[in-house]
N, C-alpha and C. Protein backbone atom coordinates (compact mmCIF):
# COMPACT_ATOMS: atom_id res chain seq x y z
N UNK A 1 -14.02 10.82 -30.77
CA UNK A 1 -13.56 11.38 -29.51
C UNK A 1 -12.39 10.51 -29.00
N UNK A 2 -11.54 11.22 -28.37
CA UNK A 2 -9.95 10.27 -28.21
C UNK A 2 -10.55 9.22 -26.83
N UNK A 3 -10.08 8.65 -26.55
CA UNK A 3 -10.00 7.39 -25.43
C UNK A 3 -10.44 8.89 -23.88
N UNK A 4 -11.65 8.71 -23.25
CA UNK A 4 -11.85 9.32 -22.14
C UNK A 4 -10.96 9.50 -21.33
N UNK A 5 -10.60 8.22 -20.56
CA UNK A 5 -9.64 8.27 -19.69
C UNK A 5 -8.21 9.51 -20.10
N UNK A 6 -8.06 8.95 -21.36
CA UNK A 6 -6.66 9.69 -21.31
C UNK A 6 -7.20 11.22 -21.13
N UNK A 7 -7.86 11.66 -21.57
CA UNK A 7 -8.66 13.36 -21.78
C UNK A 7 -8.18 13.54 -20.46
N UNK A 8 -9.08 12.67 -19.32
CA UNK A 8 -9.80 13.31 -18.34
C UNK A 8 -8.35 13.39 -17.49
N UNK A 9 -7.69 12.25 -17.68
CA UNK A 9 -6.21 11.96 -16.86
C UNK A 9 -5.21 13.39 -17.05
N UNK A 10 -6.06 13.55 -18.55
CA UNK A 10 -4.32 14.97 -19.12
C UNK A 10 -5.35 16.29 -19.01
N UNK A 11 -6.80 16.01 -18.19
CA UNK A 11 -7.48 17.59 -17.87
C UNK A 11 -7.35 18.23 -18.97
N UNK A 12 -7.18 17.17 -20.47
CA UNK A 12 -7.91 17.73 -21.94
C UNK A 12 -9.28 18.63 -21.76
N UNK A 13 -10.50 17.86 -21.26
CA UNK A 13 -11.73 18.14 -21.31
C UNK A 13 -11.88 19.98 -20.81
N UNK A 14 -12.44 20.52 -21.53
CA UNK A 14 -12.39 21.63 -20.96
C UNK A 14 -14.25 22.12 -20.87
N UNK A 15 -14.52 22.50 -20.08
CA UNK A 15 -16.19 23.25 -19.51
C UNK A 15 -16.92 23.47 -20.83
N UNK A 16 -16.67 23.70 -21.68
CA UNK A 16 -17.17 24.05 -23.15
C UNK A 16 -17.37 22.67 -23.71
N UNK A 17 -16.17 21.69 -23.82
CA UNK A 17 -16.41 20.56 -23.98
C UNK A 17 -17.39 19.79 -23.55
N UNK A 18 -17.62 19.84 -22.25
CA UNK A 18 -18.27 18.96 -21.38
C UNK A 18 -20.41 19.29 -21.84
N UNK A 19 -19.79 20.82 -21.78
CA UNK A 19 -21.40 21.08 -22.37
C UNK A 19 -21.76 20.93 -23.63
N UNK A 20 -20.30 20.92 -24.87
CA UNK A 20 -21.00 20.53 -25.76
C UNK A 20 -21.59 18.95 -25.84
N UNK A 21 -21.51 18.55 -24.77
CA UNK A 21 -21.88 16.19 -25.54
C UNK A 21 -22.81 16.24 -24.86
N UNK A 22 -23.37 15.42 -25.98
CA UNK A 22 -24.73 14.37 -25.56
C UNK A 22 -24.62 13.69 -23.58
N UNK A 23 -25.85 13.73 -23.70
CA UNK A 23 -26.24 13.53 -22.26
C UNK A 23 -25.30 11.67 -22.11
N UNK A 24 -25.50 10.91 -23.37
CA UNK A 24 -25.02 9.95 -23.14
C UNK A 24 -23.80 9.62 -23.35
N UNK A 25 -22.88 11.08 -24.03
CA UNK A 25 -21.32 10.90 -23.70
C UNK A 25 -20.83 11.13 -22.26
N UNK A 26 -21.76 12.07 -21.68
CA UNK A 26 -21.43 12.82 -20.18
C UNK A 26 -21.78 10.89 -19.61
N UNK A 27 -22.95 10.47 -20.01
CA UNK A 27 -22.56 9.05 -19.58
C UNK A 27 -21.67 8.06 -19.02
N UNK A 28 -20.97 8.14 -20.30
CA UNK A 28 -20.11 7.36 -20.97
C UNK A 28 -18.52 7.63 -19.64
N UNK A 29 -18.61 9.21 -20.16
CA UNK A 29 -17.65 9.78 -19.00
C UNK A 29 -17.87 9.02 -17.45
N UNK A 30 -19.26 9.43 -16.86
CA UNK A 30 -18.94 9.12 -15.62
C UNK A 30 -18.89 7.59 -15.45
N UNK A 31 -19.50 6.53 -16.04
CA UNK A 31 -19.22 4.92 -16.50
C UNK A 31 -17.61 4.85 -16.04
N UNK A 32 -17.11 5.50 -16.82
CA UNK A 32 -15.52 5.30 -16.62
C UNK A 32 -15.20 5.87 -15.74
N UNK A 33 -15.16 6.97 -15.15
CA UNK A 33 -14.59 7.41 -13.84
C UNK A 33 -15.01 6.34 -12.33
N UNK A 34 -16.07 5.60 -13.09
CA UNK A 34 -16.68 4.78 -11.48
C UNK A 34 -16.19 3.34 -11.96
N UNK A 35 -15.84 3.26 -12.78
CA UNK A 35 -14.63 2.18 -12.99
C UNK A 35 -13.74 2.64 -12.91
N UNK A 36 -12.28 3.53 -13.59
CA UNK A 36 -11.91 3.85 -12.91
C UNK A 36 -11.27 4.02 -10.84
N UNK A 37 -12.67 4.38 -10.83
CA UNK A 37 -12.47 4.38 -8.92
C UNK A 37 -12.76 2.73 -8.22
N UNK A 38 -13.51 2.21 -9.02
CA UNK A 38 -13.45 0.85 -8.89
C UNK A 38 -12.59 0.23 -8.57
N UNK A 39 -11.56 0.56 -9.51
CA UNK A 39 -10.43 -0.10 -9.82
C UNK A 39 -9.10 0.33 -8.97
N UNK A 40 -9.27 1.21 -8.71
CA UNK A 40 -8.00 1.78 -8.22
C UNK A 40 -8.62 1.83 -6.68
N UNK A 41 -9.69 1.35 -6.36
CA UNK A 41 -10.16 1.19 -5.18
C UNK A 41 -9.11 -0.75 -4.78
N UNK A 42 -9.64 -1.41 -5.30
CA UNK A 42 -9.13 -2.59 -5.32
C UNK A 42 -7.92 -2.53 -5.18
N UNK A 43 -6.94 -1.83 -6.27
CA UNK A 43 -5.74 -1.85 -5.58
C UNK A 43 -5.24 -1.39 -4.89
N UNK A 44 -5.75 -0.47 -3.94
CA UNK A 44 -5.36 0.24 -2.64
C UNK A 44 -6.00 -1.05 -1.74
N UNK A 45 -7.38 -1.93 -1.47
CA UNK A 45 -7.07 -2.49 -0.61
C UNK A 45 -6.10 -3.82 -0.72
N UNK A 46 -5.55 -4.39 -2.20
CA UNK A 46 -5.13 -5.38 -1.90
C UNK A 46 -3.10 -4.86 -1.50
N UNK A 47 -3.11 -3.28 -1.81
CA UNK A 47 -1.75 -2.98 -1.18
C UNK A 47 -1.96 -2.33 0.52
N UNK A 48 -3.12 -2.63 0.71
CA UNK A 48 -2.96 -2.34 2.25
C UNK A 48 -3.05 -3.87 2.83
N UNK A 49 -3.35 -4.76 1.66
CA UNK A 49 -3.55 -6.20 2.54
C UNK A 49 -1.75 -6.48 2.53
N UNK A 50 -1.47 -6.29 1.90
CA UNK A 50 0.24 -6.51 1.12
C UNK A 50 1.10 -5.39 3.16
N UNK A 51 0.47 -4.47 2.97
CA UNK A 51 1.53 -3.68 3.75
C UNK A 51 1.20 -4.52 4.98
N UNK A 52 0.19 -4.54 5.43
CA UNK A 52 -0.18 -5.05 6.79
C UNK A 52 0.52 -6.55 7.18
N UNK A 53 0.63 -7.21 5.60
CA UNK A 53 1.67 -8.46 6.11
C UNK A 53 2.70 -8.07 6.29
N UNK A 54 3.63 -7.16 5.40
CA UNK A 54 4.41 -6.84 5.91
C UNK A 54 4.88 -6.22 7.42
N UNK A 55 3.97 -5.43 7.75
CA UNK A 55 4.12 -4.79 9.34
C UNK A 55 3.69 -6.56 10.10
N UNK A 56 3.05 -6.90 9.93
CA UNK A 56 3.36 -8.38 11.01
C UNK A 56 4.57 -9.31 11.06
N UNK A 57 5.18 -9.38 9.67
CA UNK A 57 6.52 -10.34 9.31
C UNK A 57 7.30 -9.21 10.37
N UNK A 58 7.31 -7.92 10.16
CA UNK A 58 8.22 -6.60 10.53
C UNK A 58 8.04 -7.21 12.42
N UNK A 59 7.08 -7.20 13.18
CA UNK A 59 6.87 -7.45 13.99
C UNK A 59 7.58 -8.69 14.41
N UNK A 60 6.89 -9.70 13.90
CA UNK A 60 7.36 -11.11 14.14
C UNK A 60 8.94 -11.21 14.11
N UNK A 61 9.55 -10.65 13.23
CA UNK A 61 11.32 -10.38 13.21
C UNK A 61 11.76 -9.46 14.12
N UNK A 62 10.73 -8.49 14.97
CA UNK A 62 11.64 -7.77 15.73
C UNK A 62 11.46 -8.03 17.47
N UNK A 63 10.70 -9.87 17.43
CA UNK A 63 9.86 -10.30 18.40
C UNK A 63 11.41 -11.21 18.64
N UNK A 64 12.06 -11.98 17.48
CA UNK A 64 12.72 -12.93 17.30
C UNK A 64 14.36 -12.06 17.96
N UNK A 65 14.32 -10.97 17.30
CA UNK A 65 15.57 -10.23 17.52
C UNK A 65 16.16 -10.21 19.06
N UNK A 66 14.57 -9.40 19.53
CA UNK A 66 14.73 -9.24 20.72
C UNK A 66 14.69 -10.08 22.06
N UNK A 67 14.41 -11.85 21.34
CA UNK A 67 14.45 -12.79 22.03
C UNK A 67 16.11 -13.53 22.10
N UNK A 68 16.31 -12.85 20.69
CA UNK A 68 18.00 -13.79 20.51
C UNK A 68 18.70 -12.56 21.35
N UNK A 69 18.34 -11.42 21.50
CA UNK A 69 19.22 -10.42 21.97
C UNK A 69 19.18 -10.68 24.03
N UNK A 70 18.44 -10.73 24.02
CA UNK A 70 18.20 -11.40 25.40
C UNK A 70 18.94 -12.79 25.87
N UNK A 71 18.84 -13.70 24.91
CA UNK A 71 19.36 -15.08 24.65
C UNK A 71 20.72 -14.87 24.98
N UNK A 72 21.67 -13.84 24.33
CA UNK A 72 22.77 -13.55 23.90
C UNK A 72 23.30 -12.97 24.87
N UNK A 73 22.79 -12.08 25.78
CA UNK A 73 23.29 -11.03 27.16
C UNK A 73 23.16 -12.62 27.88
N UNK A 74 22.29 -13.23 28.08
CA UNK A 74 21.94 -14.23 29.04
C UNK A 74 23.24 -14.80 29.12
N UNK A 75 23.76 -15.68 27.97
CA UNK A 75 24.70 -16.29 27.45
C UNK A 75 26.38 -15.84 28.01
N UNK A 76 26.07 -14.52 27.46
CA UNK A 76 27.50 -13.87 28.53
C UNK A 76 27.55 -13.42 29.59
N UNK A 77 26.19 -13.17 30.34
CA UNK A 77 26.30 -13.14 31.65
C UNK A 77 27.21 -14.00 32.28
N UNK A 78 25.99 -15.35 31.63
CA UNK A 78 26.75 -16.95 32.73
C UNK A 78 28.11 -17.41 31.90
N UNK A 79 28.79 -16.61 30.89
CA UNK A 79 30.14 -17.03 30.61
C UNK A 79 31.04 -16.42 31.57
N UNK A 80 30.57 -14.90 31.84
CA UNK A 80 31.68 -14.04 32.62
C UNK A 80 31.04 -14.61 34.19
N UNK A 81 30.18 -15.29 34.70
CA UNK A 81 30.18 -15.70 36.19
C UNK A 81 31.10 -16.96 35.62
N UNK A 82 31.36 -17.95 35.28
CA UNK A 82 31.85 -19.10 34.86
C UNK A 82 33.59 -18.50 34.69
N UNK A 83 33.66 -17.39 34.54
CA UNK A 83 35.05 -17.20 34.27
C UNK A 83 35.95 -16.49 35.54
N UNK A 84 34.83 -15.54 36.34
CA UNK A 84 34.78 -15.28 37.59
C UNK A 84 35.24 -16.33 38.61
N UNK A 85 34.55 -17.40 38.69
CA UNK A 85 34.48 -18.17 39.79
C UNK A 85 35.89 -19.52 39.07
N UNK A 86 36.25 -19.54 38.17
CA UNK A 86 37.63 -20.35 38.13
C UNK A 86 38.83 -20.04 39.16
């Protein structure tokens, strides 16, 4: 029998198939699909651990922006009173 995964991935397996195997290929099948989901479970949470740093760095840089952008109006306020009052 070819490699499961690939079958089940390319929806090879067809209803006839499935009834012709042994109780312990239908096994075998679901073994791998719950690995499979195992697995691809893991890497969904370690790319939601991945995104979520990103949305805080995203945060933290648009905390900084908006402090230098403030910084910066501040800055030319008191240049144009300073240029005013000469």
């Amino acid at each position: 029998m070819p490699h499961i995964s690939e079958c089940l991935m390319k929806r090879n397996l067809k209803p006839t198939d499935l009834r012709d195997m042994t109780l312990g290929q239908l096994q075998v099948i679901v073994n791998d699909l719950h690995s499979q989901i195992e697995s691809l479970n893991e890497e969904l949470v370690q790319l939601l651990l991945i995104r979520d740093e990103l949305h805080m760095e995203q945060d933290a840089m648009l905390v900084d922006i908006e402090d230098l952008t403030r910084h910066a109006e501040s800055q030319q306020k008191h240049l144009a009173e300073r240029t005013l009052s000469k």
